[in-house]
C-alpha atoms as a PDB file:
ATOM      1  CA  UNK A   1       0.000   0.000   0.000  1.00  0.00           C
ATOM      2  CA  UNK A   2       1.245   3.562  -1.001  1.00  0.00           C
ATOM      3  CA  UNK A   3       1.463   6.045   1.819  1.00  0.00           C
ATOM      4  CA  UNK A   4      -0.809   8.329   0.976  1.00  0.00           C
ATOM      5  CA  UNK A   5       1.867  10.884   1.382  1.00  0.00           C
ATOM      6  CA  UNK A   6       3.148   9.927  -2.115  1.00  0.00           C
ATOM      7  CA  UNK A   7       1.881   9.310  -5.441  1.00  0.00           C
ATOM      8  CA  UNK A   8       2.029   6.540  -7.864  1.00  0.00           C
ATOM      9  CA  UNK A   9       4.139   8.531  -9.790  1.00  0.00           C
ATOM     10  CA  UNK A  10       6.809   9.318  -7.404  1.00  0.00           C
ATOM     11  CA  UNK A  11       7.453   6.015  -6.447  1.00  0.00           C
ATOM     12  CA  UNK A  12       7.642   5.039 -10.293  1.00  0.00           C
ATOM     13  CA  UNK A  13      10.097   8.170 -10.447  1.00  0.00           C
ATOM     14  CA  UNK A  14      12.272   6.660  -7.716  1.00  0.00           C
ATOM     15  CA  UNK A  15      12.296   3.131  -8.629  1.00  0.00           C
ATOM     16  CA  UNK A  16      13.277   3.890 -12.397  1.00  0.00           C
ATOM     17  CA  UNK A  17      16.084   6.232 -10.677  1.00  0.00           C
ATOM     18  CA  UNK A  18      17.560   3.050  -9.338  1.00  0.00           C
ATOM     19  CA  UNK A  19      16.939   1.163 -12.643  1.00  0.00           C
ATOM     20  CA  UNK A  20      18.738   3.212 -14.943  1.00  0.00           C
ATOM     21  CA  UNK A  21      22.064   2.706 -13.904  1.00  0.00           C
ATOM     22  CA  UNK A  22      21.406  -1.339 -14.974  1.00  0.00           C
ATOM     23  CA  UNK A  23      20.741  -0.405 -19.127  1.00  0.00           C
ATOM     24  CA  UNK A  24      20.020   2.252 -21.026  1.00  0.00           C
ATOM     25  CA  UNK A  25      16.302   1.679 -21.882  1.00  0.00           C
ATOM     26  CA  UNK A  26      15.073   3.970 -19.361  1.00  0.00           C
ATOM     27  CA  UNK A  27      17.238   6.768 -21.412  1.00  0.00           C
ATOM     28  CA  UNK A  28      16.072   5.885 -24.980  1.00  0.00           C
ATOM     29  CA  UNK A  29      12.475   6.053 -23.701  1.00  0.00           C
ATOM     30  CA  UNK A  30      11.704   9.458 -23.962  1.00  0.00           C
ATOM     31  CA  UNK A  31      13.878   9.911 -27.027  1.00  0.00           C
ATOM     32  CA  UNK A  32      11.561   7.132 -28.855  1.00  0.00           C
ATOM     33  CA  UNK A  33       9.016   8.697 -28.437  1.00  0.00           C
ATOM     34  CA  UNK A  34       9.932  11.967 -29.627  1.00  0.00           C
ATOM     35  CA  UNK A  35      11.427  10.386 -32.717  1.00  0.00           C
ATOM     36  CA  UNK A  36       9.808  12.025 -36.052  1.00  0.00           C
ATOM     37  CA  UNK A  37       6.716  12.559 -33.476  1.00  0.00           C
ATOM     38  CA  UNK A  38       4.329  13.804 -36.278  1.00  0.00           C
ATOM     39  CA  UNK A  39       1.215  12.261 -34.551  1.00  0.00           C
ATOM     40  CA  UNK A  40      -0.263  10.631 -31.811  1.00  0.00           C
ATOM     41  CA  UNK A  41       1.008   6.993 -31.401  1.00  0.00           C
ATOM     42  CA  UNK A  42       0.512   4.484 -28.075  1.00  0.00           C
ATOM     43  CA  UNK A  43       3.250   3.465 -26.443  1.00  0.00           C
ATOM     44  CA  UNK A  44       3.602   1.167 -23.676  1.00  0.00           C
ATOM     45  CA  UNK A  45       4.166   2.608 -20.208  1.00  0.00           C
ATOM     46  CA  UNK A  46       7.902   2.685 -18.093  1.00  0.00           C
ATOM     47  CA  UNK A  47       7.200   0.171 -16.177  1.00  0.00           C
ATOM     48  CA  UNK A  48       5.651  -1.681 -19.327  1.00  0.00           C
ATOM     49  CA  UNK A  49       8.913  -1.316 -20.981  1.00  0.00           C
ATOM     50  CA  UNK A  50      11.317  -2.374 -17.689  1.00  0.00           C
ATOM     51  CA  UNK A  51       9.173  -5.420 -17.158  1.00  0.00           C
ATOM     52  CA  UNK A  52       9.675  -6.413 -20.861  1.00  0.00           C
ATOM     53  CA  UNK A  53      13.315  -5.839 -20.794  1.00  0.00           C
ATOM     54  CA  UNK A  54      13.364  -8.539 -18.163  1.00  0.00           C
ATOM     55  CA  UNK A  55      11.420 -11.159 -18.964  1.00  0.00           C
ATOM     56  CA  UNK A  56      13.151 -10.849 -22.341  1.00  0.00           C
ATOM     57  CA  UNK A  57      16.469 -11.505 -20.479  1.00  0.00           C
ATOM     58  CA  UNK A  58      15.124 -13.690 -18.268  1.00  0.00           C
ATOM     59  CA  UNK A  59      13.385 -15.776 -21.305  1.00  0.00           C
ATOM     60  CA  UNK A  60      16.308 -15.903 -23.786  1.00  0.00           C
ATOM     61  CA  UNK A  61      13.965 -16.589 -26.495  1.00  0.00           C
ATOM     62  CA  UNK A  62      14.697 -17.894 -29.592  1.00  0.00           C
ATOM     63  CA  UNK A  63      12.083 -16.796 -31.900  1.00  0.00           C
ATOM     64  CA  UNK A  64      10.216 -13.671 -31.066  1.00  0.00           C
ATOM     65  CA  UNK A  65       6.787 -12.388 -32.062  1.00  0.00           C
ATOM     66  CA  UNK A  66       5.070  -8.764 -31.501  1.00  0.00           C
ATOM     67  CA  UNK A  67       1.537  -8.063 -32.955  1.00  0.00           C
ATOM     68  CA  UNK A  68       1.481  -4.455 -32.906  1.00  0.00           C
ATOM     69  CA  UNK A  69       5.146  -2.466 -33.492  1.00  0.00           C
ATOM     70  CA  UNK A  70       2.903   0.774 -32.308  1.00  0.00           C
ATOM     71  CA  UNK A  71       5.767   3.042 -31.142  1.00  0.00           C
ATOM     72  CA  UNK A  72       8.648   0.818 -31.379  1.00  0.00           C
ATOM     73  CA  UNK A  73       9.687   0.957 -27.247  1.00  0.00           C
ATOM     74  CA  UNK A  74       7.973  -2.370 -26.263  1.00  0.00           C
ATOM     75  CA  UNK A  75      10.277  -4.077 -29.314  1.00  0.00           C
ATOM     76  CA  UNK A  76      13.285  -2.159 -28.525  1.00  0.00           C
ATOM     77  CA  UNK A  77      12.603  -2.830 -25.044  1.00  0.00           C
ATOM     78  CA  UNK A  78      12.389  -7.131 -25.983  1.00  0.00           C
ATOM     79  CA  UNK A  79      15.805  -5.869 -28.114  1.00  0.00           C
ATOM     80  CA  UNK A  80      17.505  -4.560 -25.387  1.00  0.00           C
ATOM     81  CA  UNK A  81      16.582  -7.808 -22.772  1.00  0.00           C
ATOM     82  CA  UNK A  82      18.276 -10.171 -25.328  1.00  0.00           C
ATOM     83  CA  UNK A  83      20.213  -9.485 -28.357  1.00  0.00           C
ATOM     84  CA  UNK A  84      20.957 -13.185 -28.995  1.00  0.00           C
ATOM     85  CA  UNK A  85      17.363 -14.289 -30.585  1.00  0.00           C
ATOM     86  CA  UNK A  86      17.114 -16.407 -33.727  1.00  0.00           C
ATOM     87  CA  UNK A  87      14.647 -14.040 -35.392  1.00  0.00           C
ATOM     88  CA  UNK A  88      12.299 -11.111 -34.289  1.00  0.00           C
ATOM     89  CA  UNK A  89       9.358 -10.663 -36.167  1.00  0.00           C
ATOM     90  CA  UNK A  90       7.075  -6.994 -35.148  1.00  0.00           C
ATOM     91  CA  UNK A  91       3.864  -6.517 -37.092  1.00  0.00           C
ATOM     92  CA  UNK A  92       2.325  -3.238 -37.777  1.00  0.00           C
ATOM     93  CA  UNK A  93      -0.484  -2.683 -40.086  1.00  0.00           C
ATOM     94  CA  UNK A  94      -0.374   1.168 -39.580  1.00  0.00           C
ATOM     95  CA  UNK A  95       1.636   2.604 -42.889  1.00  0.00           C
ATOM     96  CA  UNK A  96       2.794   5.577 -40.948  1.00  0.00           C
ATOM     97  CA  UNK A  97       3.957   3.767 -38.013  1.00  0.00           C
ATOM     98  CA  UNK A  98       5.560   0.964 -40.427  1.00  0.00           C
ATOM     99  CA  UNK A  99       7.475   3.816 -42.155  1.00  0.00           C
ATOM    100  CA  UNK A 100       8.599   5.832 -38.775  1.00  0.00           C
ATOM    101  CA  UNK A 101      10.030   2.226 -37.307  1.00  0.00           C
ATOM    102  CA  UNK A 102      12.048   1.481 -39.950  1.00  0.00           C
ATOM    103  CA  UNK A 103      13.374   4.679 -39.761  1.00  0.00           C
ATOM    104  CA  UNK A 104      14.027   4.358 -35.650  1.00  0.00           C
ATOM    105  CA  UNK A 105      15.802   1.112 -36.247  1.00  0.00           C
ATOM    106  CA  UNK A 106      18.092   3.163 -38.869  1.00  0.00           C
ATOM    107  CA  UNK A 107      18.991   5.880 -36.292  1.00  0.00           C
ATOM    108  CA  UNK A 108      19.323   3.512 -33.816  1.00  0.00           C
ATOM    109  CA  UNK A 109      21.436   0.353 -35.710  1.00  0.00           C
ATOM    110  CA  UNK A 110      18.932  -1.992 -35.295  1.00  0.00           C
ATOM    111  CA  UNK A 111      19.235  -4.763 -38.374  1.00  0.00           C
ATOM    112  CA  UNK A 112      17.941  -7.462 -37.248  1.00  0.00           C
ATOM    113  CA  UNK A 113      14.442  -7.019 -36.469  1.00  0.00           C
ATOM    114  CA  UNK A 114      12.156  -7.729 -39.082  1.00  0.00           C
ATOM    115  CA  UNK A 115       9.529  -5.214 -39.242  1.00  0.00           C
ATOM    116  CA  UNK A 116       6.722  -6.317 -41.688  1.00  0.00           C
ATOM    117  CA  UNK A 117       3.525  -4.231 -42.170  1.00  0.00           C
ATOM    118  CA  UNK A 118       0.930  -6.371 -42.634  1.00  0.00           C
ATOM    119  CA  UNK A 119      -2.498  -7.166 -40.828  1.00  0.00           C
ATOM    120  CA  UNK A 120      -1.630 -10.090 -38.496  1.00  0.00           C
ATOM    121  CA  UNK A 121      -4.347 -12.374 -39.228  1.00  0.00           C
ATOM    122  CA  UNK A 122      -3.188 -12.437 -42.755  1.00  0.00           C
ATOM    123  CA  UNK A 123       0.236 -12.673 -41.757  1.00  0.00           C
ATOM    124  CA  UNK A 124      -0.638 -15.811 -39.710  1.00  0.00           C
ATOM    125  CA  UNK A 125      -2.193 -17.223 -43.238  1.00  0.00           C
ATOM    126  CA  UNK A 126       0.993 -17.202 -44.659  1.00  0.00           C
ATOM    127  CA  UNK A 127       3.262 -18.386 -41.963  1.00  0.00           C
ATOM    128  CA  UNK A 128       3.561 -21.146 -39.496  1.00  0.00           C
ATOM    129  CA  UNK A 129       6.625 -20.430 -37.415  1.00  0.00           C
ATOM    130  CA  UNK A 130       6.438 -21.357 -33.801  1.00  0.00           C
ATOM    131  CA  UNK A 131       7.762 -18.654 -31.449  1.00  0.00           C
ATOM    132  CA  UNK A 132       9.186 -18.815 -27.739  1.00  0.00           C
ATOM    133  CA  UNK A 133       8.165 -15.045 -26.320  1.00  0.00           C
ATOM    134  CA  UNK A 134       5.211 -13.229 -28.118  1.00  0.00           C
ATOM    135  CA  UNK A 135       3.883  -9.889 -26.892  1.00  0.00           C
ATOM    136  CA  UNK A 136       0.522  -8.875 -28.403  1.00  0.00           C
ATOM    137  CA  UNK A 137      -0.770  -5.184 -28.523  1.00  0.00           C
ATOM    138  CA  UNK A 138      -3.297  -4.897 -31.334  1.00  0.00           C
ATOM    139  CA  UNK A 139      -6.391  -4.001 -31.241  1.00  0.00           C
ATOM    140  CA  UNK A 140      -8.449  -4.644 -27.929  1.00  0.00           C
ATOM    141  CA  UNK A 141     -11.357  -6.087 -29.549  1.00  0.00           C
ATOM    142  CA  UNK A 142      -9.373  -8.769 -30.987  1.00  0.00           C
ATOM    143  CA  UNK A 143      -7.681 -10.028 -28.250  1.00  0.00           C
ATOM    144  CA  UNK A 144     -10.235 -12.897 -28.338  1.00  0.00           C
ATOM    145  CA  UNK A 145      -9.571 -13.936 -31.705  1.00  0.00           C
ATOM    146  CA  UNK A 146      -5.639 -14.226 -31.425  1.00  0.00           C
ATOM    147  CA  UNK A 147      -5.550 -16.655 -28.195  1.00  0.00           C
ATOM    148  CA  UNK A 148      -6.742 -19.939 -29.461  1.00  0.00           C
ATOM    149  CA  UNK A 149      -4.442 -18.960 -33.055  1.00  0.00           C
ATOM    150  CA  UNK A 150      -1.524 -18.051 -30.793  1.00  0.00           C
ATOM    151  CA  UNK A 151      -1.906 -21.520 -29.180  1.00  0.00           C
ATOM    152  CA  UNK A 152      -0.917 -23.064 -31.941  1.00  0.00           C
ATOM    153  CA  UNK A 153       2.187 -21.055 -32.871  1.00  0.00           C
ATOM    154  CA  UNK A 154       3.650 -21.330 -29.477  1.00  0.00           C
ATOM    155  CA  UNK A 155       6.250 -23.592 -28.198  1.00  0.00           C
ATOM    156  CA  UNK A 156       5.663 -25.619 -24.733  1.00  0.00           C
ATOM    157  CA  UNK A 157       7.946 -23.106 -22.257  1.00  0.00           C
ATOM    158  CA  UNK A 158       6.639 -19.867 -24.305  1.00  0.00           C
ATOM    159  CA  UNK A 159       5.924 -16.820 -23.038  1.00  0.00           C
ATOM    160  CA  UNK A 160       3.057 -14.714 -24.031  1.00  0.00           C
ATOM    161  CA  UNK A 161       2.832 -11.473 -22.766  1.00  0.00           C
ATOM    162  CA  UNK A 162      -0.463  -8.994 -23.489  1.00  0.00           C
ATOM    163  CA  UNK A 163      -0.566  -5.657 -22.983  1.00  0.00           C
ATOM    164  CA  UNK A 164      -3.708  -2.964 -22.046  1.00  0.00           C
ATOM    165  CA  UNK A 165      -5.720  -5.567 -20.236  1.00  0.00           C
ATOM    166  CA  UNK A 166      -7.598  -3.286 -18.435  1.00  0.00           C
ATOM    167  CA  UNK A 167      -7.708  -0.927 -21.222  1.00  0.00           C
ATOM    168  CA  UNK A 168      -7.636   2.499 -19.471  1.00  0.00           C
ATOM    169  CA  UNK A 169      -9.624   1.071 -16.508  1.00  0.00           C
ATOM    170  CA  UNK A 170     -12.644   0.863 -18.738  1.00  0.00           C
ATOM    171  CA  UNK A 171     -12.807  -2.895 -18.090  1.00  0.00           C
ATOM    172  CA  UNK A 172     -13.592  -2.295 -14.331  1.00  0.00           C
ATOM    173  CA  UNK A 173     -15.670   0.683 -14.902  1.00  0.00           C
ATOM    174  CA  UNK A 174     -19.619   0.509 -14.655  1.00  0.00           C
ATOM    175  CA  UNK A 175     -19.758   3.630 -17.106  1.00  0.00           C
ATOM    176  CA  UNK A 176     -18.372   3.132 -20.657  1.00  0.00           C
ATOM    177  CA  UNK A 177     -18.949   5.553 -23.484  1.00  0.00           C
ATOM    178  CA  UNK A 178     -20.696   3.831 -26.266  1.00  0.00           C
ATOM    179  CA  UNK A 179     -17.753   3.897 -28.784  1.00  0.00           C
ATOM    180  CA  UNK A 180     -15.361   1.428 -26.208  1.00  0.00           C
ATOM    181  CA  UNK A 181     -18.684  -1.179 -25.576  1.00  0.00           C
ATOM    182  CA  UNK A 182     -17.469  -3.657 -27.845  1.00  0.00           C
ATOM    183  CA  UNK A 183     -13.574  -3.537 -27.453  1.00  0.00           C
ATOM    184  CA  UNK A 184     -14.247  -3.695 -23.517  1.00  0.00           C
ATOM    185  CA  UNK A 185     -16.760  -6.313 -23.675  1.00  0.00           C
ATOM    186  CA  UNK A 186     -14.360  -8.342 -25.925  1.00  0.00           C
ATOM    187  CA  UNK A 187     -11.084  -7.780 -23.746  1.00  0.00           C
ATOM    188  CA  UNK A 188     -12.777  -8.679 -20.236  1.00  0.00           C
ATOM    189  CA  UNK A 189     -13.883 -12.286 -22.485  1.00  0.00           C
ATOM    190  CA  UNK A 190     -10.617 -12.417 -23.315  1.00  0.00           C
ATOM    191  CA  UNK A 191      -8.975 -11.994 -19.824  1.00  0.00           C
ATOM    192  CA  UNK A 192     -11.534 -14.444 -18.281  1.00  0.00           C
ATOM    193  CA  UNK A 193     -11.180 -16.963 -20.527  1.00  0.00           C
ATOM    194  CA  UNK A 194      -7.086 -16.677 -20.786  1.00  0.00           C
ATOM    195  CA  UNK A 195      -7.430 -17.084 -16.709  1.00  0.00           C
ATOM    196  CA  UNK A 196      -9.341 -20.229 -16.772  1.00  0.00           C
ATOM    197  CA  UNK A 197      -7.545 -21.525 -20.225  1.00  0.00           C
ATOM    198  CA  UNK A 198      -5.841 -24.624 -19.266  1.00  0.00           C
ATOM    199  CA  UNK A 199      -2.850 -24.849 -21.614  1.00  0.00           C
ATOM    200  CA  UNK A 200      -1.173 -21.280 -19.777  1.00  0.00           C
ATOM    201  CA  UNK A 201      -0.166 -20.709 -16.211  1.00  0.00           C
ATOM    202  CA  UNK A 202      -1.283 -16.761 -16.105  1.00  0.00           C
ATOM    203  CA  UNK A 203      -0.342 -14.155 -13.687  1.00  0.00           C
ATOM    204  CA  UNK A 204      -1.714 -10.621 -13.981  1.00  0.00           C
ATOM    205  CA  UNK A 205      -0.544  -7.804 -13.094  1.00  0.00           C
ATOM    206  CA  UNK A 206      -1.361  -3.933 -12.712  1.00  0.00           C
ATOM    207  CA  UNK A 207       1.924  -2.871 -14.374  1.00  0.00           C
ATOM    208  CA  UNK A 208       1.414  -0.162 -16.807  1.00  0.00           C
ATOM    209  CA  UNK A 209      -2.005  -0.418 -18.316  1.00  0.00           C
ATOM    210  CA  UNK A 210      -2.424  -3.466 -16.614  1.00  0.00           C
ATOM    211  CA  UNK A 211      -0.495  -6.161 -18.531  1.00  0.00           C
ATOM    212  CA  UNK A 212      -0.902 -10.315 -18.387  1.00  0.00           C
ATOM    213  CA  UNK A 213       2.102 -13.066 -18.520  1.00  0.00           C
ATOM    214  CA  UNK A 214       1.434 -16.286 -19.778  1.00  0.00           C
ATOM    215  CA  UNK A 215       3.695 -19.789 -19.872  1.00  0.00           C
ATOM    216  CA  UNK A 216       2.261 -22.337 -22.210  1.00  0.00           C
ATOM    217  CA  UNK A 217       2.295 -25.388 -20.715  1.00  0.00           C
END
């Protein structure tokens, strides 16, 4: 419990004081984001970013998978955890976000993540790789539709990590505006039934925008 002398926010500030003498993610994170900054894109929180950083470490994955390139941090971050991967795939449908990452990996020397715009769902029509860490952060509403397809392109051992599970708070909110019904509806199916799905041992957690961790078993 957080004294209630102190906010969230300073003890984020604090903790990420101690962290950034261990890598430099914490200083690229701001400088990401300002990259050709022409319009709004998400990006995953700090603490979103730290946390992938170290289960990317911890995980030593072989082949890595992320639906939903967005602002490039939460690859970079998965970059920065463990250089030694196989192959990195990031899919981003956006063409403007598409363009601006493959940019960011010029400035910043990254070669060796593959950065493919393409819808996902198609991409998983043409490909049938198996992958040892995923992170998915697409579109809310199809969150449901990607678990029982990511099933099968997992590897027993694999992580799969999902980001915006509580999507803002809406999902524990009574009062939703109309245009978020259906993505919030959709997500809180898909966080149920990932809970009770036997094939993953889940843990969630309210990191960043509230963020699950998966092992396939």
């Amino acid at each position: 419990m957080i004294n209630e002398n102190y906010t969230e926010n300073d003890i984020t500030k604090y903790l990420n004081s101690l962290s950034a003498s261990q890598n430099n993610l914490l200083k690229l994170y701001d400088e990401i984001l300002k990259f050709d900054n022409k319009y709004y894109i998400p990006a995953v929180k700090k603490d979103t970013s730290q946390l992938l950083y170290w289960l990317a470490y911890l995980k030593k994955a072989d082949n890595i998978l992320e639906i939903g390139f967005g602002s490039g941090i939460s690859a970079i971050s998965i970059y920065y955890g463990y250089k030694d991967f196989k192959k990195f795939v990031s899919l981003e449908r956006d063409n403007n976000r598409y363009v601006r990452g493959k940019q960011l990996f010029k400035k910043l020397n990254i070669k060796n993540i593959e950065l493919i715009k393409i819808d996902a769902f198609n991409y998983f029509k043409e490909n049938c790789d198996k992958y040892d860490l995923v992170f998915l952060d697409a579109v809310k509403k199809d969150y449901i539709n990607y678990l029982e397809l990511l099933k099968e392109r997992m590897n027993t051992g694999a992580l799969l990590i999902c980001d915006n599970i509580l999507f803002g708070d809406r999902v524990i909110k009574e009062d939703i505006e109309e245009k978020y019904k259906e993505s919030v509806l959709k997500l809180k199916d898909f966080n149920e039934k990932l809970s009770l799905d036997k094939n993953f041992k889940t843990l969630f957690l309210p990191a960043g925008d509230g963020i699950s961790i998966s092992i396939k078993i």
